[in-house]
Protein backbone atom coordinates (compact mmCIF):
# COMPACT_ATOMS: atom_id res chain seq x y z
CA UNK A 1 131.63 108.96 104.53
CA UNK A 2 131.36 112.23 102.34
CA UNK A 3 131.07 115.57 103.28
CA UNK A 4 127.45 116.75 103.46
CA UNK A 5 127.35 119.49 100.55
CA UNK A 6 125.05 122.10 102.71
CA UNK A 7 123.75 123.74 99.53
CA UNK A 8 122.18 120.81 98.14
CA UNK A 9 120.84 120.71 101.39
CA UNK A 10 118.86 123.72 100.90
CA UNK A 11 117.91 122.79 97.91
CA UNK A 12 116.48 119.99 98.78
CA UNK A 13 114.57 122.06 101.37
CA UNK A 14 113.88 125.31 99.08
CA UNK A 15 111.85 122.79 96.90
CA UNK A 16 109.43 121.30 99.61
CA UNK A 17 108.86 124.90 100.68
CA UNK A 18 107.71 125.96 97.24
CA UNK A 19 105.66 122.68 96.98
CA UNK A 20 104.29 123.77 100.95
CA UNK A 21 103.40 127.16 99.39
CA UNK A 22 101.53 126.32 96.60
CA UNK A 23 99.84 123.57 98.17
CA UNK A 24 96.24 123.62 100.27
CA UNK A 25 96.51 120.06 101.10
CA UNK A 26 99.75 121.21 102.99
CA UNK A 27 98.46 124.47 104.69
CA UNK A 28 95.60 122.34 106.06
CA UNK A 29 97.55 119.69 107.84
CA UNK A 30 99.93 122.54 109.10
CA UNK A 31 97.38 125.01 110.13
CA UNK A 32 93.72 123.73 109.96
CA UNK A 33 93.52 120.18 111.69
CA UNK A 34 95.79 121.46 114.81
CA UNK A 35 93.42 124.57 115.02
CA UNK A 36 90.87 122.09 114.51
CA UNK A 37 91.74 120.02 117.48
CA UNK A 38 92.45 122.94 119.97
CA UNK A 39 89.37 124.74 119.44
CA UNK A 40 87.14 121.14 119.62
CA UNK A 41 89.37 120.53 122.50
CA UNK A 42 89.17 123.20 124.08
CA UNK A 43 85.12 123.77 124.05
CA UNK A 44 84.54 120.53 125.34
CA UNK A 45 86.67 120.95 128.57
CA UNK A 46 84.92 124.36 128.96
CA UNK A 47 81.70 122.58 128.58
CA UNK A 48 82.93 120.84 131.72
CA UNK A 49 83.98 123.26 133.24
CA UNK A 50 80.83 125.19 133.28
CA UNK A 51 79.28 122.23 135.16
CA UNK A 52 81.71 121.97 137.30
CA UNK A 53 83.40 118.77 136.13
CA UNK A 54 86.30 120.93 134.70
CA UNK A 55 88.87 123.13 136.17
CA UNK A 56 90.84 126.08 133.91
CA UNK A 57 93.89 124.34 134.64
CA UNK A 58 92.89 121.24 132.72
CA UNK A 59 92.39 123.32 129.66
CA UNK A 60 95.95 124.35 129.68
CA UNK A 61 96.63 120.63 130.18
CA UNK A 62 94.67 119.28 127.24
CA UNK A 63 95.43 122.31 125.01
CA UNK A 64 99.10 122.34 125.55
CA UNK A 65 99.02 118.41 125.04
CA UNK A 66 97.38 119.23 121.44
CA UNK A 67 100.44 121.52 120.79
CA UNK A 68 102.97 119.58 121.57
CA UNK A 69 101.84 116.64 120.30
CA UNK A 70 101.92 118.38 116.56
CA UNK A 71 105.42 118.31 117.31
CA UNK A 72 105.75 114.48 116.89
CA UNK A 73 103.29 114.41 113.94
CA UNK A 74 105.42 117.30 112.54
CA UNK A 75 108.38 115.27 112.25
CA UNK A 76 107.11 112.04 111.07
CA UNK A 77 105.29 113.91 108.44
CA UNK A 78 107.73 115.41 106.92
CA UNK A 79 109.79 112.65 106.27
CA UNK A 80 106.83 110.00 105.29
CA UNK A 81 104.95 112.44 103.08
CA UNK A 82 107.80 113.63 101.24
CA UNK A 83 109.14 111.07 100.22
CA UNK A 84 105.39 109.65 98.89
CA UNK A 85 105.56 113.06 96.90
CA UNK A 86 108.69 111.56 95.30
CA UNK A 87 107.16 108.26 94.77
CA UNK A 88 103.99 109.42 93.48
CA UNK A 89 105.89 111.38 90.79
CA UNK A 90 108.47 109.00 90.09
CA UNK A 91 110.96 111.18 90.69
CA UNK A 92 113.38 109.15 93.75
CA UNK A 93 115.34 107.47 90.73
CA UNK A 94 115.83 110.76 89.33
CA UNK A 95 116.80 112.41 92.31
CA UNK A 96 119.32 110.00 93.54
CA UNK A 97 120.89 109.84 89.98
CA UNK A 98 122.35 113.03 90.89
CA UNK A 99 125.16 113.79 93.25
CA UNK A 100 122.64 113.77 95.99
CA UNK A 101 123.37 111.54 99.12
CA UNK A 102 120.93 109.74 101.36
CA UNK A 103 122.37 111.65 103.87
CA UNK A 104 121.69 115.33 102.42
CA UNK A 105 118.44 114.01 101.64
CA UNK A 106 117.64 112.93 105.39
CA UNK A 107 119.25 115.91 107.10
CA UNK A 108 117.23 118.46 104.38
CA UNK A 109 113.57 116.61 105.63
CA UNK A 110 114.55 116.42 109.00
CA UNK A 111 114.86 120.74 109.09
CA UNK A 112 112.51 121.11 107.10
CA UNK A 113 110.15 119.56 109.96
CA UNK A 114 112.05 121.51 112.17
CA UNK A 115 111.00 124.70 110.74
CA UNK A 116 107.86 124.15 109.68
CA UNK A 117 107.42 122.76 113.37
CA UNK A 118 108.16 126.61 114.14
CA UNK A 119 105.86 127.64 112.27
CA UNK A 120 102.68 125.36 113.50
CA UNK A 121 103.38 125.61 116.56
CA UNK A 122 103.70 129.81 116.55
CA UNK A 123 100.28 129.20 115.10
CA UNK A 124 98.79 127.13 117.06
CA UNK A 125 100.08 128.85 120.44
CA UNK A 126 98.46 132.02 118.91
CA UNK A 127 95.22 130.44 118.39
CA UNK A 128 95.33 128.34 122.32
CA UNK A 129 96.23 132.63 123.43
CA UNK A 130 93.26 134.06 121.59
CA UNK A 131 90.53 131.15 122.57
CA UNK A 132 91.24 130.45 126.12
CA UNK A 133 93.92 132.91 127.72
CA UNK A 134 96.37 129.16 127.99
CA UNK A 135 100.36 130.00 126.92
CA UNK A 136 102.45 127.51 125.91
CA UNK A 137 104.91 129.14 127.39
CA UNK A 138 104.41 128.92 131.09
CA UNK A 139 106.18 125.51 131.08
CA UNK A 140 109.27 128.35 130.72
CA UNK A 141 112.52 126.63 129.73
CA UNK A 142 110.86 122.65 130.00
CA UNK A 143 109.36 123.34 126.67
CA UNK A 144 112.90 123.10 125.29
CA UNK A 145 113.22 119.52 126.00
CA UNK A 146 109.88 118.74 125.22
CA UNK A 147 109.88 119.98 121.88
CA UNK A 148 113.25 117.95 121.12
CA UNK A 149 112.36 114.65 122.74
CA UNK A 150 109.45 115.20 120.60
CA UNK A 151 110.72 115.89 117.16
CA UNK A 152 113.77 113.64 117.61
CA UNK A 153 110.81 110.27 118.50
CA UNK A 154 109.00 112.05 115.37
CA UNK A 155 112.07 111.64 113.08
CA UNK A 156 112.45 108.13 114.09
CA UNK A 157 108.93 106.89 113.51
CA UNK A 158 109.22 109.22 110.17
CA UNK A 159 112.33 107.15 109.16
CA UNK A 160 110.98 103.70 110.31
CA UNK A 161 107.87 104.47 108.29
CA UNK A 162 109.83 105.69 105.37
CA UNK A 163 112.17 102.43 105.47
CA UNK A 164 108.73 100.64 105.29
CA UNK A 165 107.78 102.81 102.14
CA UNK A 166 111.13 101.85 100.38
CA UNK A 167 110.85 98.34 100.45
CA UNK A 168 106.65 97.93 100.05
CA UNK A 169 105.38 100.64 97.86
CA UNK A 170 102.91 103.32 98.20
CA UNK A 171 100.39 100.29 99.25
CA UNK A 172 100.91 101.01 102.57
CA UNK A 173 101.09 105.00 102.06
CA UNK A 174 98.08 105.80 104.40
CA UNK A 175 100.62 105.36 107.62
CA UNK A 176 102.09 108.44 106.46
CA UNK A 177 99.28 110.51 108.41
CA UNK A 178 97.69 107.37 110.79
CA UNK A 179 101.26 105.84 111.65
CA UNK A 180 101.68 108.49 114.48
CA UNK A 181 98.38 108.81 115.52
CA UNK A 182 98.63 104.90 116.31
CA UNK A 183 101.35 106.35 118.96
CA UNK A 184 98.73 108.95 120.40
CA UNK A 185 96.82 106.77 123.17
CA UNK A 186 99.45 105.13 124.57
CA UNK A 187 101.49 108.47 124.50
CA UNK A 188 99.49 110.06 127.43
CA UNK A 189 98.71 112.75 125.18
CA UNK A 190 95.34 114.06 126.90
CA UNK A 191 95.39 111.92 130.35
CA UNK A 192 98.25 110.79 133.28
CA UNK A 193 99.42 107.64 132.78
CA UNK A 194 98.24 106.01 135.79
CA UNK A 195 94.17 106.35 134.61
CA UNK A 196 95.14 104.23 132.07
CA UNK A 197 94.78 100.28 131.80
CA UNK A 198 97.80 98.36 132.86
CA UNK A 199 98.78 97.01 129.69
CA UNK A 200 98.81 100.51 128.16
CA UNK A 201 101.05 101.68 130.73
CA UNK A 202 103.25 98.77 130.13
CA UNK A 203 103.09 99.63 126.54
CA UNK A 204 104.12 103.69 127.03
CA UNK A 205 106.78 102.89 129.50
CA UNK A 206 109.14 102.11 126.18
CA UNK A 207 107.29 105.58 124.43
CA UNK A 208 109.99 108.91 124.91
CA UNK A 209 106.69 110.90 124.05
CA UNK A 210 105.08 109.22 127.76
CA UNK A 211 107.58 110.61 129.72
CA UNK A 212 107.73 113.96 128.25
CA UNK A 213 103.74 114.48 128.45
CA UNK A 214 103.87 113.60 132.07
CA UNK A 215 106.61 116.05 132.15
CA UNK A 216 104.54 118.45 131.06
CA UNK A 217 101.70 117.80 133.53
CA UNK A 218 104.46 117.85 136.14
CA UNK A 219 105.48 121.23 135.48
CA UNK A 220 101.75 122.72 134.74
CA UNK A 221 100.40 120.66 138.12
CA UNK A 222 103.31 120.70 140.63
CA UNK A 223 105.79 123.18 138.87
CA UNK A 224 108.53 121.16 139.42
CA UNK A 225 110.94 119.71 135.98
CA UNK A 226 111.05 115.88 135.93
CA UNK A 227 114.67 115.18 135.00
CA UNK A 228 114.33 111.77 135.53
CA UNK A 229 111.65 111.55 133.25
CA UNK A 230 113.86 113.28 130.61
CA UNK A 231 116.64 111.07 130.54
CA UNK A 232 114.62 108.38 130.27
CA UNK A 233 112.97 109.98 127.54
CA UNK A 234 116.21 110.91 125.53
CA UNK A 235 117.76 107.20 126.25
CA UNK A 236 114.56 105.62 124.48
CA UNK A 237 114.60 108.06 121.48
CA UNK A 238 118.64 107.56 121.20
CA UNK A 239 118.06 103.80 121.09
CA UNK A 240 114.56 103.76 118.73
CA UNK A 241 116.08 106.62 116.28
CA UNK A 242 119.79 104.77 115.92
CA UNK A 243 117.23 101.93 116.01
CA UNK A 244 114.96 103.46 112.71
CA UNK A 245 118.54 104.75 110.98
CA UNK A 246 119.73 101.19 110.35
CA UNK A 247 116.75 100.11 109.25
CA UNK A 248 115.69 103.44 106.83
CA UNK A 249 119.49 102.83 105.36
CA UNK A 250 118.90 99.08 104.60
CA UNK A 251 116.06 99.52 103.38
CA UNK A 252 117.46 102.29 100.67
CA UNK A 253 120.20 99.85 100.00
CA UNK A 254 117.72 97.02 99.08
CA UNK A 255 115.37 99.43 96.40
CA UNK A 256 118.63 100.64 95.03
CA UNK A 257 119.15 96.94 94.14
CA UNK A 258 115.61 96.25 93.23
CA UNK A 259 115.66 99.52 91.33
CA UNK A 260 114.04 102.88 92.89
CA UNK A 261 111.38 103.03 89.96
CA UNK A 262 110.10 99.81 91.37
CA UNK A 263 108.13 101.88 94.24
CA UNK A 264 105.11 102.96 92.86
């Protein structure tokens, strides 16, 4: 295996940021639709709460779902959308005509959901602050494995999704933004896991993201970290993102074949 060159790394990663910069399509879905969703969010459970059918506490809970959920999204995102800018503009042939690896390519999208995941969710905690007094925060040193189990489970649905991309075309580009959200209900995003129908719970016992978002109402309802609920959580994302690797890599290895300018 070769060395990963770190500077075409960056590269790699300077140019999305200049395309993220110049591009309103790519400020919205990092700023305006998870603003979007705390603030409708939000309103509705103080709506509740003003008849009594709503208690502070489960604003925190649904607002600090919304958060953390843009984690996920994040990091599918930026794998799936970016490379659909390179298929769009025909450019993937071009790109790995140069010394560029699969790997460098990978590793560059992965941070660059990483920290442009910094930068939403600065944002968005910001805007959940200003509106209704509820910091991210308080879940205190929990929100470090949160945010991982997250992005890691976002990197492997990215790279599934991608692997799907590479060997169908841009015919199926639309799962780049509704793939994850297909994740959402039976993530326990919003709700505990146990109001939910027993199939769905069947369903999110094999989801990392379930465990971590009952994590989180652990620590917000009780205080008290569920470890057991983390390990679970980072043996399902080692096994589904090992899992999405070999099948992202095959898939490269079959449009190489077929010939990258094939993928329109």
């Amino acid at each position: 295996m070769k060395r990963i060159a770190w500077y075409r790394v960056w590269a790699v990663i300077l140019r999305h940021f200049y395309n993220f910069y110049h591009s309103w399509d790519r400020i919205v879905d990092a700023f305006y639709w998870p603003s979007l969703d705390i603030i409708i969010w939000g309103l509705t459970i103080s709506a509740l709460a003003r008849q009594g059918q709503g208690t502070v506490l489960q604003i925190s809970m649904i607002v600090s779902g919304v958060i953390l959920w843009y984690v996920l999204w994040r990091g599918q995102y930026e794998i799936t959308v970016n490379l659909l800018e390179e298929l769009w503009s025909g450019n993937l042939g071009n790109l790995f005509s140069t010394p560029l690896t699969l790997t460098e390519w990978t590793v560059a999208l992965c941070a660059l959901g990483f920290l442009k995941l910094f930068l939403t969710v600065t944002f968005t905690a910001a805007v959940a602050y200003v509106l209704y007094a509820v910091n991210i925060f308080q879940l205190g040193f929990a929100l470090i494995p949160f945010i991982t189990g997250l992005l890691i489970m976002g990197w492997g649905f990215g790279l599934f999704i991608a692997g799907l991309f590479l060997r169908y075309g841009t015919n199926i580009q639309t799962l780049a933004w509704a793939g994850g959200f297909a994740l959402m209900p039976f993530s326990a995003t919003y709700y505990p896991l146990d109001s939910l129908p027993h199939w769905v719970q069947t369903v999110a016992q094999v989801l990392p993201s379930a465990y971590i978002f009952e994590g989180m109402r652990s620590v917000l309802f009780t205080g008290i970290f569920p470890a057991d609920m983390m390990v679970k959580s980072f043996l399902l994302n080692g096994v589904f993102l090992g899992l999405a690797l070999v099948y992202f890599i095959r898939s490269f290895r079959v449009a190489r074949i077929k010939g990258l300018a094939h993928l329109k």
